[in-house]
PDB file of N, CA and C in Angstrom:
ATOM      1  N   UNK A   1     -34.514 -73.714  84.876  1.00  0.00           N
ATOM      2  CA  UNK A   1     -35.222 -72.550  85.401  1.00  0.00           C
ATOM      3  C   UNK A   1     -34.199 -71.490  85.773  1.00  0.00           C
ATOM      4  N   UNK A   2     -34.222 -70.284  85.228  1.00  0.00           N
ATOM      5  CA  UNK A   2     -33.764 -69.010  85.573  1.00  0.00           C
ATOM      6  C   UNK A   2     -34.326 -68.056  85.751  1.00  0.00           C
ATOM      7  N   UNK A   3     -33.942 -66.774  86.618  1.00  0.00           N
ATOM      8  CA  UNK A   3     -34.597 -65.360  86.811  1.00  0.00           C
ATOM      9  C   UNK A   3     -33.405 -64.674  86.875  1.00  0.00           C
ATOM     10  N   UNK A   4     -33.719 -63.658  86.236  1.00  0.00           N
ATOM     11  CA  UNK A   4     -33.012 -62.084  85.418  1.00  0.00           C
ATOM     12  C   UNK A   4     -33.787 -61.402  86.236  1.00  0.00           C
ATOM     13  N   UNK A   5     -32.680 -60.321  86.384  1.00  0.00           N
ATOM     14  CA  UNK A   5     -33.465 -58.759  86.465  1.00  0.00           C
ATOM     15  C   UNK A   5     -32.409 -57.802  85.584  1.00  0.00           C
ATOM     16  N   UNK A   6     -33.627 -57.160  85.447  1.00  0.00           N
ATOM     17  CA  UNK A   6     -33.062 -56.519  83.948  1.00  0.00           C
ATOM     18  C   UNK A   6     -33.524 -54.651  84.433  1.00  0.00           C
ATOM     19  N   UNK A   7     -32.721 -54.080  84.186  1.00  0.00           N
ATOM     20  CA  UNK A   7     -33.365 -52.496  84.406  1.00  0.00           C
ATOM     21  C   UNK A   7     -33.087 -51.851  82.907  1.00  0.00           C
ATOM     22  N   UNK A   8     -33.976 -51.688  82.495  1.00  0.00           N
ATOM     23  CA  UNK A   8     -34.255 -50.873  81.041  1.00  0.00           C
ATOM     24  C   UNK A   8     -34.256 -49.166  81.357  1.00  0.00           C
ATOM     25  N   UNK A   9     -33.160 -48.502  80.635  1.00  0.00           N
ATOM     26  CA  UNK A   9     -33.327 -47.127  80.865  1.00  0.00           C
ATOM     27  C   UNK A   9     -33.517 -46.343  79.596  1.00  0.00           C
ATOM     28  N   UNK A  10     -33.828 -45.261  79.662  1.00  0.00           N
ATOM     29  CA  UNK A  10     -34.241 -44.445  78.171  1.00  0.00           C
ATOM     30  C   UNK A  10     -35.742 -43.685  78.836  1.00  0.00           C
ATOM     31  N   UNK A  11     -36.722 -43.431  77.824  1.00  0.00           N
ATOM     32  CA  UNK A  11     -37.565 -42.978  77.963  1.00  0.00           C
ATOM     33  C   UNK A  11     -38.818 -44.108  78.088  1.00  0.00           C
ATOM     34  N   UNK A  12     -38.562 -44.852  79.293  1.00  0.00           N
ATOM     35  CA  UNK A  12     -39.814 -46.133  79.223  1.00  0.00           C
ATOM     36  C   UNK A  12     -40.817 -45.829  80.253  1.00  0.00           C
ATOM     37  N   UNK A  13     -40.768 -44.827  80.774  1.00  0.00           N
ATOM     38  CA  UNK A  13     -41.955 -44.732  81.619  1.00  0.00           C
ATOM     39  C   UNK A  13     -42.971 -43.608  80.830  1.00  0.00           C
ATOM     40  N   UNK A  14     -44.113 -44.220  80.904  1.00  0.00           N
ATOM     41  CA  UNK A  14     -45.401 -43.400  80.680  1.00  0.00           C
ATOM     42  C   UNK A  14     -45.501 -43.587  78.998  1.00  0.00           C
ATOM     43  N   UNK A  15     -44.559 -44.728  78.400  1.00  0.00           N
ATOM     44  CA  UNK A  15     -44.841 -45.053  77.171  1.00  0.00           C
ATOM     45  C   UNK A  15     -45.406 -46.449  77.145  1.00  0.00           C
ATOM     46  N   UNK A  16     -46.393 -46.970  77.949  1.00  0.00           N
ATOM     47  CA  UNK A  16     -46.828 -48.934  78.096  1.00  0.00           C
ATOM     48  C   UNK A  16     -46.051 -49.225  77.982  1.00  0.00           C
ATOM     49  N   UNK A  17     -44.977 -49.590  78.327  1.00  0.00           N
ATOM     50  CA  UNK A  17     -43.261 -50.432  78.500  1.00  0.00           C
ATOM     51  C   UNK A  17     -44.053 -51.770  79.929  1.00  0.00           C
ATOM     52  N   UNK A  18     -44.420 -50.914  80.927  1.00  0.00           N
ATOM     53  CA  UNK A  18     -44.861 -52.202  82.096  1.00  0.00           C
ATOM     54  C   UNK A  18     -46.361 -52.947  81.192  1.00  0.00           C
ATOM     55  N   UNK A  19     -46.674 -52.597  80.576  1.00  0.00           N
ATOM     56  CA  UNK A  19     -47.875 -53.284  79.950  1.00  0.00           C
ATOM     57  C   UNK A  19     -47.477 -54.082  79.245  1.00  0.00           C
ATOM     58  N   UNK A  20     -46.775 -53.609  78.037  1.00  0.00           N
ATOM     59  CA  UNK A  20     -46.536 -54.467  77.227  1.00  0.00           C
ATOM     60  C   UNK A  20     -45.213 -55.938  77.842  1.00  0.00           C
ATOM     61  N   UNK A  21     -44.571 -55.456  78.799  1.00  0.00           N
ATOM     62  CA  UNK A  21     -43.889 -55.998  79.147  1.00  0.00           C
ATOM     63  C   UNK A  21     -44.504 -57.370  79.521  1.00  0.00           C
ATOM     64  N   UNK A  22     -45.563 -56.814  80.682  1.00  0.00           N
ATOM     65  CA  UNK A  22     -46.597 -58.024  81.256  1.00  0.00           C
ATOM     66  C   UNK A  22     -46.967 -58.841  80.167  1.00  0.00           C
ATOM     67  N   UNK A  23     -47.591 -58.327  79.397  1.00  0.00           N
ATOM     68  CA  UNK A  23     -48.238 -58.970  78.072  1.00  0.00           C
ATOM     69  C   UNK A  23     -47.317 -59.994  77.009  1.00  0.00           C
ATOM     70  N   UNK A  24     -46.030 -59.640  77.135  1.00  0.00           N
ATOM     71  CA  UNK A  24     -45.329 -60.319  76.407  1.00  0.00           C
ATOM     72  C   UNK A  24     -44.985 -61.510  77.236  1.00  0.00           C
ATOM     73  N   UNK A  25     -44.901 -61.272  78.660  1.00  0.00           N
ATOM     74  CA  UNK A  25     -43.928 -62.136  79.375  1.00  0.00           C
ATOM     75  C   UNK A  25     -45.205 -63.071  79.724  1.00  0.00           C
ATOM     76  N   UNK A  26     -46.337 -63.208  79.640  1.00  0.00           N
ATOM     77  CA  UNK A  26     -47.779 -64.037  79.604  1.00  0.00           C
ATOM     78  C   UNK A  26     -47.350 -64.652  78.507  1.00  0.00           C
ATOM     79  N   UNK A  27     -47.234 -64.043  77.029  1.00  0.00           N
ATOM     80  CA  UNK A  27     -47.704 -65.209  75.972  1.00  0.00           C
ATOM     81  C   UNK A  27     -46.381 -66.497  75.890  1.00  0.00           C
ATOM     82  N   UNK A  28     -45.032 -65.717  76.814  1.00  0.00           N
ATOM     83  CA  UNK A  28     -44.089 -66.843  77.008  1.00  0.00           C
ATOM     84  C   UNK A  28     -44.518 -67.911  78.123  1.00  0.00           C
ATOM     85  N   UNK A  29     -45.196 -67.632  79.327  1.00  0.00           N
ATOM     86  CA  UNK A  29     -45.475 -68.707  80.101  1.00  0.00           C
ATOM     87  C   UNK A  29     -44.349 -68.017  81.142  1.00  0.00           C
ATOM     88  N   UNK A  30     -44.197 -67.316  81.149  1.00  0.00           N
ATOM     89  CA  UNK A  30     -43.079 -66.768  82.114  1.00  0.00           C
ATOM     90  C   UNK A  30     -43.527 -65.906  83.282  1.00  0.00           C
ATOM     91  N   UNK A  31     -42.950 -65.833  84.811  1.00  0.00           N
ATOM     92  CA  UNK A  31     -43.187 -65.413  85.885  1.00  0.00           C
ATOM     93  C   UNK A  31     -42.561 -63.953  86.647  1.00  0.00           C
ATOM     94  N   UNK A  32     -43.290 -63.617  87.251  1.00  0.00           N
ATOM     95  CA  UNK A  32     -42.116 -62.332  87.468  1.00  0.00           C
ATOM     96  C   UNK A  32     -42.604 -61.226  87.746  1.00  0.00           C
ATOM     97  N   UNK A  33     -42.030 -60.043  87.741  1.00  0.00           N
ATOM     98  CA  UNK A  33     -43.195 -58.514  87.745  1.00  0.00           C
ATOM     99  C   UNK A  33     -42.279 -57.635  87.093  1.00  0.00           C
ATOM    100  N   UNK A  34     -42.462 -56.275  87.023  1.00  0.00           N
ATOM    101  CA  UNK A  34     -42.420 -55.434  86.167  1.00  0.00           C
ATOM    102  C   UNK A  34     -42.455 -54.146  87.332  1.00  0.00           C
ATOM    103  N   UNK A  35     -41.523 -52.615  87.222  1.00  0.00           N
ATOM    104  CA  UNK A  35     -42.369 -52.042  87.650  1.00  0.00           C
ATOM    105  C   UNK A  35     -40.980 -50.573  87.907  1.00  0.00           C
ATOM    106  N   UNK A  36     -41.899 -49.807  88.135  1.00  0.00           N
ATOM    107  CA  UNK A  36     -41.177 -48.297  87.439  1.00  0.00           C
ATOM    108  C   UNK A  36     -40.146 -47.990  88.529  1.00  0.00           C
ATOM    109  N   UNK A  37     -39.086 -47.390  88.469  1.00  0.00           N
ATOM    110  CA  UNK A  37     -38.230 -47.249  89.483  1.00  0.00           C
ATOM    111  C   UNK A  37     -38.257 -45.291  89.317  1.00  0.00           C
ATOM    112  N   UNK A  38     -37.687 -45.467  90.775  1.00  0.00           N
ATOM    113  CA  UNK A  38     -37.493 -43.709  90.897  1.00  0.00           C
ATOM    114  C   UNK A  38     -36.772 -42.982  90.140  1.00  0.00           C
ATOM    115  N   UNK A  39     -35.690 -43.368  89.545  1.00  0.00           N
ATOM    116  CA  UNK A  39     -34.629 -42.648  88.809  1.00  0.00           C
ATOM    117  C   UNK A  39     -35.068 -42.708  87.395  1.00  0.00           C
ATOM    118  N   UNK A  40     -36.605 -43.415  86.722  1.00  0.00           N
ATOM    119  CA  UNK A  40     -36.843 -42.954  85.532  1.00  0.00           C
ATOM    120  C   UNK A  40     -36.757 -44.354  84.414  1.00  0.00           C
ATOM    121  N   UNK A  41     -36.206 -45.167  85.387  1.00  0.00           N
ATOM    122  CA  UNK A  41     -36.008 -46.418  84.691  1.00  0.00           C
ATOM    123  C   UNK A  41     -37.612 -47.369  84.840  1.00  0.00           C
ATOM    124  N   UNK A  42     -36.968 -48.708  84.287  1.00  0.00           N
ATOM    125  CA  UNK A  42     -37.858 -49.829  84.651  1.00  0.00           C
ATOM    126  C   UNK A  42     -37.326 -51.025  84.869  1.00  0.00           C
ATOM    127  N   UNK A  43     -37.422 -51.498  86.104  1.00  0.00           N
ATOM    128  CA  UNK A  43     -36.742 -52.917  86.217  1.00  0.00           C
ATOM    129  C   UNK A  43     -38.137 -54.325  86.126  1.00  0.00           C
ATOM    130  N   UNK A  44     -37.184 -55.072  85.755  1.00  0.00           N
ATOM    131  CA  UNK A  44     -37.923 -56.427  85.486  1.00  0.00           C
ATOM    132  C   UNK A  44     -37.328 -57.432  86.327  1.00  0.00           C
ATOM    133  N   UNK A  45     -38.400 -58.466  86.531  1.00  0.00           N
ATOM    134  CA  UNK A  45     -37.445 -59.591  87.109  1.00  0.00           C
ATOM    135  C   UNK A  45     -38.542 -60.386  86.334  1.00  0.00           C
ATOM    136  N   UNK A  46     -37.523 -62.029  85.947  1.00  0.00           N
ATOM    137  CA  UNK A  46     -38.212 -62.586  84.721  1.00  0.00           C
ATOM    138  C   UNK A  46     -38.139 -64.150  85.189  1.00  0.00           C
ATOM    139  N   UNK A  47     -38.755 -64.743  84.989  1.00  0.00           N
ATOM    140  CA  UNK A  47     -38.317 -66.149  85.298  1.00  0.00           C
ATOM    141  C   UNK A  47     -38.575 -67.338  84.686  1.00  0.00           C
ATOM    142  N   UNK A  48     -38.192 -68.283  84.408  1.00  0.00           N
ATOM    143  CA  UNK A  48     -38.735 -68.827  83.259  1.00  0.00           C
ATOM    144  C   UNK A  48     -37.530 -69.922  82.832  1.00  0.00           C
ATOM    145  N   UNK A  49     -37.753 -70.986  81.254  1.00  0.00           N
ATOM    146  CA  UNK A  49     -36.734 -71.471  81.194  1.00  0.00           C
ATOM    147  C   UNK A  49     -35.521 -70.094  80.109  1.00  0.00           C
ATOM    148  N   UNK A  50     -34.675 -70.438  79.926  1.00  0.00           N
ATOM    149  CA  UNK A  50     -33.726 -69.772  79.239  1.00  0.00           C
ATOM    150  C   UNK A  50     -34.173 -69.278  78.157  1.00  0.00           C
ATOM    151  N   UNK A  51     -34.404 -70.310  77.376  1.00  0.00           N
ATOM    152  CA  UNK A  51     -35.015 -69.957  75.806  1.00  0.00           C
ATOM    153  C   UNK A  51     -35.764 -68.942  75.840  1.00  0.00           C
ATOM    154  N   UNK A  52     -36.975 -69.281  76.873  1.00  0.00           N
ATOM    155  CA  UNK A  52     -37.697 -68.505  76.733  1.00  0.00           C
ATOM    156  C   UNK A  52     -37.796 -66.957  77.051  1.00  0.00           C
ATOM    157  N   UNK A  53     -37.090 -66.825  78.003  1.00  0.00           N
ATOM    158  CA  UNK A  53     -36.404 -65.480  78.268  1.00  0.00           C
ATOM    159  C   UNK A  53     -35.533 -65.021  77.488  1.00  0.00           C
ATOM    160  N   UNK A  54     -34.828 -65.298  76.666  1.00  0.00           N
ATOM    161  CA  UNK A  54     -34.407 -64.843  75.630  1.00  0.00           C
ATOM    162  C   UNK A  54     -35.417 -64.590  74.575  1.00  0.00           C
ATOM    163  N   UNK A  55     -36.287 -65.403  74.163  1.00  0.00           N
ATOM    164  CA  UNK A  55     -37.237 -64.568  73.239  1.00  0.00           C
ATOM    165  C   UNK A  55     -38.227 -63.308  73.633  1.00  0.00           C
ATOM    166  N   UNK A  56     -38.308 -64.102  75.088  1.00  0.00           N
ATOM    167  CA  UNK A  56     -39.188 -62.540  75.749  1.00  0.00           C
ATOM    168  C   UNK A  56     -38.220 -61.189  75.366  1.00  0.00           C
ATOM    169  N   UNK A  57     -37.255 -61.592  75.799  1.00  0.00           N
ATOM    170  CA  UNK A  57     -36.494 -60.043  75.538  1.00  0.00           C
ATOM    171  C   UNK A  57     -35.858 -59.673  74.575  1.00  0.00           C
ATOM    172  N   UNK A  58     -36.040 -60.697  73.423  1.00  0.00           N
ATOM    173  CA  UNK A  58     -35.854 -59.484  71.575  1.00  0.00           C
ATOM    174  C   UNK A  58     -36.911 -59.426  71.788  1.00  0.00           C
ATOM    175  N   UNK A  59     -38.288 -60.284  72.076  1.00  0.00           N
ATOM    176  CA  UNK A  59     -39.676 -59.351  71.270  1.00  0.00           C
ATOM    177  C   UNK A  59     -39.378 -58.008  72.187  1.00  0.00           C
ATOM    178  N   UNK A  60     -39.483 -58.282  73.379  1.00  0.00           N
ATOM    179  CA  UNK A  60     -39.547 -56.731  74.604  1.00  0.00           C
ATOM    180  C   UNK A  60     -38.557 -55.320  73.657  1.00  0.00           C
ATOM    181  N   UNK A  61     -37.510 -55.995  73.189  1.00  0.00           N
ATOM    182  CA  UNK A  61     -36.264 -55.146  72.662  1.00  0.00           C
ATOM    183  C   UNK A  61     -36.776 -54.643  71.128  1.00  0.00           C
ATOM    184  N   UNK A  62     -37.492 -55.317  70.501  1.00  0.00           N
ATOM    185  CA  UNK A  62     -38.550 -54.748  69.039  1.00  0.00           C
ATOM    186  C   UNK A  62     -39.451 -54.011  69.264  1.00  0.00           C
ATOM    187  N   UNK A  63     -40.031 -54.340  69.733  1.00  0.00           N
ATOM    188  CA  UNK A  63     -41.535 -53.836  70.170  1.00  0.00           C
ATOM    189  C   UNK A  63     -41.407 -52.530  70.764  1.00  0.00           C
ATOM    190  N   UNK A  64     -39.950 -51.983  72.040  1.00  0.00           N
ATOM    191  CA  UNK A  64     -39.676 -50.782  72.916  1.00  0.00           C
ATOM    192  C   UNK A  64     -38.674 -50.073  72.394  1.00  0.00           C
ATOM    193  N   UNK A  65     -38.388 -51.046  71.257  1.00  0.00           N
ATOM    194  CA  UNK A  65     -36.329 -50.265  70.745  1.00  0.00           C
ATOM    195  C   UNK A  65     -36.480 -48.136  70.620  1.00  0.00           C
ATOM    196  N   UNK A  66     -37.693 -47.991  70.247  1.00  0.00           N
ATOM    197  CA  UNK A  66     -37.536 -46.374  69.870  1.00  0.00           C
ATOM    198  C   UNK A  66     -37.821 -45.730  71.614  1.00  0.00           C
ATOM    199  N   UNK A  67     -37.239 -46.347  72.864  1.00  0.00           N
ATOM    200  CA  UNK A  67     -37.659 -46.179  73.926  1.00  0.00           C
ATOM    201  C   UNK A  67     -36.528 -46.779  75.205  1.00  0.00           C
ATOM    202  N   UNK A  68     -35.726 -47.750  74.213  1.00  0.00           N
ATOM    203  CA  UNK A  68     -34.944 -48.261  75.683  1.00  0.00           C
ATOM    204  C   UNK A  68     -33.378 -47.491  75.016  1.00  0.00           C
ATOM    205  N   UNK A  69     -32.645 -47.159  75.332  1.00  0.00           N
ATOM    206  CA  UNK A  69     -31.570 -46.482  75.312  1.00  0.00           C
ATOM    207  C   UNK A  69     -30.455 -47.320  76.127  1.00  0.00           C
ATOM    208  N   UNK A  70     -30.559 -48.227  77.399  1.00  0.00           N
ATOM    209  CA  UNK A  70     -30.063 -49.351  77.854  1.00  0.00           C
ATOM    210  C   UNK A  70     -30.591 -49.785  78.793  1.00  0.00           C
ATOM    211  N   UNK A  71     -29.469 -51.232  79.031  1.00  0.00           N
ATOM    212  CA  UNK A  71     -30.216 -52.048  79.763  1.00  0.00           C
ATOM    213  C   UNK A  71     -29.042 -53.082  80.660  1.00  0.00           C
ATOM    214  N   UNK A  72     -29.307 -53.386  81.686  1.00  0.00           N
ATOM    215  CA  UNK A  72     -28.355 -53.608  82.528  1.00  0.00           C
ATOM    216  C   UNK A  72     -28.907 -54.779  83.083  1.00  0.00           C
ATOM    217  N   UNK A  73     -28.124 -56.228  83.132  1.00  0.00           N
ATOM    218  CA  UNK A  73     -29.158 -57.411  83.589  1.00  0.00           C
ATOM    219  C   UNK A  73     -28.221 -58.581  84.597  1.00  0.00           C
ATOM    220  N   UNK A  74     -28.532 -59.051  85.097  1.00  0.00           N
ATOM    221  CA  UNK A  74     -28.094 -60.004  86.232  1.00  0.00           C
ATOM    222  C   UNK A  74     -28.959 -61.263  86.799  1.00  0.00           C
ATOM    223  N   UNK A  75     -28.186 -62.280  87.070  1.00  0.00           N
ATOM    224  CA  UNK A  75     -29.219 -63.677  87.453  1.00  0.00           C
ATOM    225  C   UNK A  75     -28.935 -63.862  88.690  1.00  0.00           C
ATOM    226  N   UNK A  76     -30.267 -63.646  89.190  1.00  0.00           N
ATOM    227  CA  UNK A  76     -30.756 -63.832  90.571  1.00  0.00           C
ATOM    228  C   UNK A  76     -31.799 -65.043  91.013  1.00  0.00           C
ATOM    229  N   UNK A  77     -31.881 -65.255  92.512  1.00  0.00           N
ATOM    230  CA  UNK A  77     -32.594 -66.545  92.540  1.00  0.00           C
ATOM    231  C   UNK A  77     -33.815 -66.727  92.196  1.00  0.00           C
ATOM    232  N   UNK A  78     -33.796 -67.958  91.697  1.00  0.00           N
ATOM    233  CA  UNK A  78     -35.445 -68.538  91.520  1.00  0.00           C
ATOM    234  C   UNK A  78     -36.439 -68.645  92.326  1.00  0.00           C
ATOM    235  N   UNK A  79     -37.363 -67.932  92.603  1.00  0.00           N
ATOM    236  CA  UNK A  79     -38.544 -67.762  93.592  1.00  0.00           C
ATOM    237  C   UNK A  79     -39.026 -68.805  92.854  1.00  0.00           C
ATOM    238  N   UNK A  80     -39.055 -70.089  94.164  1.00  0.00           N
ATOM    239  CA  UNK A  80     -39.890 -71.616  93.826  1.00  0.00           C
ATOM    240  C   UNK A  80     -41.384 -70.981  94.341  1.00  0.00           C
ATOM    241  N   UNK A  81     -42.168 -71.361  93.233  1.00  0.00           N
ATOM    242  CA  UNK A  81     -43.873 -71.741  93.436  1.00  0.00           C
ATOM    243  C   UNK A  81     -43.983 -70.370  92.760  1.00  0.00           C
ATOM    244  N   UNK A  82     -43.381 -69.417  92.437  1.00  0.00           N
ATOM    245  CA  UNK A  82     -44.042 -68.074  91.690  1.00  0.00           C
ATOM    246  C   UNK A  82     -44.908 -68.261  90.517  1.00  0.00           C
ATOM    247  N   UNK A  83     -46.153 -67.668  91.123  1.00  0.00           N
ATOM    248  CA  UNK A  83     -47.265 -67.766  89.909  1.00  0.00           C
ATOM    249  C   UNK A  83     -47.585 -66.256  89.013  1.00  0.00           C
ATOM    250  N   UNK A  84     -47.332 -66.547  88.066  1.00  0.00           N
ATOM    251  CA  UNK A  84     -48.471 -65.232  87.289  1.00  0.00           C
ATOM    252  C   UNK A  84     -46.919 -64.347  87.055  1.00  0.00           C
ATOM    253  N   UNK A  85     -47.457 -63.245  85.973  1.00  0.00           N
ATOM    254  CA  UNK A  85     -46.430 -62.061  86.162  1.00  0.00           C
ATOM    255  C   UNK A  85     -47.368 -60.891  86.190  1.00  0.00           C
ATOM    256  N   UNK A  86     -46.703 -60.081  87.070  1.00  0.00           N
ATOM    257  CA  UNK A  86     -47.322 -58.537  88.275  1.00  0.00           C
ATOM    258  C   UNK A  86     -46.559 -57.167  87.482  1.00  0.00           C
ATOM    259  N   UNK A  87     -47.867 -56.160  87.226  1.00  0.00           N
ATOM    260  CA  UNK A  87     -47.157 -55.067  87.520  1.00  0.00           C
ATOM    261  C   UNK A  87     -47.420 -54.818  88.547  1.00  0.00           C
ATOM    262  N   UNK A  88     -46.290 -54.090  89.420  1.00  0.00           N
ATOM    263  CA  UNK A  88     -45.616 -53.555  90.565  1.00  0.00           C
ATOM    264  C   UNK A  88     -45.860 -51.914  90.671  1.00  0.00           C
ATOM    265  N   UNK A  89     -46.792 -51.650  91.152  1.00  0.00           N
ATOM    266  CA  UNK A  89     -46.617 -49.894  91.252  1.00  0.00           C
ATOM    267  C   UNK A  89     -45.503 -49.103  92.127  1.00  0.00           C
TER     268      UNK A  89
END
């Protein structure tokens, strides 16, 4: 079990980036939220086993590529018992 947070920058707000994000990180089985930051970005926090967070984030990285410009990521602790993944307003 691991959790990432990841801040995606480029033009991802107000293009479904937190939607699709949610949506992808569901069909992995993966935990976490999503959610727009002030400076224009979007940070994620992801949780899950490894593998699977790695596939979450090429599909996330296909699916947004004409939209993320970069991305900056770090492993942080595992929130034990976290259910579901949240967008975050």
């Amino acid at each position: 079990m691991e959790r990432r947070r990841i801040t995606f920058t480029g033009h991802v707000q107000g293009v479904g980036f937190r939607a699709t994000t949610r949506h992808i990180a569901e069909s992995y089985a993966l935990t976490g939220w999503v959610r727009n930051e002030p400076d224009g970005g979007v940070a994620v926090e992801v949780q899950g086993g490894p593998p699977e967070i790695e596939l979450f984030l090429i599909d996330l990285r296909e699916r947004m590529r004409g939209f993320i410009r970069d991305e900056r990521a770090d492993v942080v602790s595992v929130i034990e018992g976290e259910a579901g993944f949240r967008v975050l307003s």
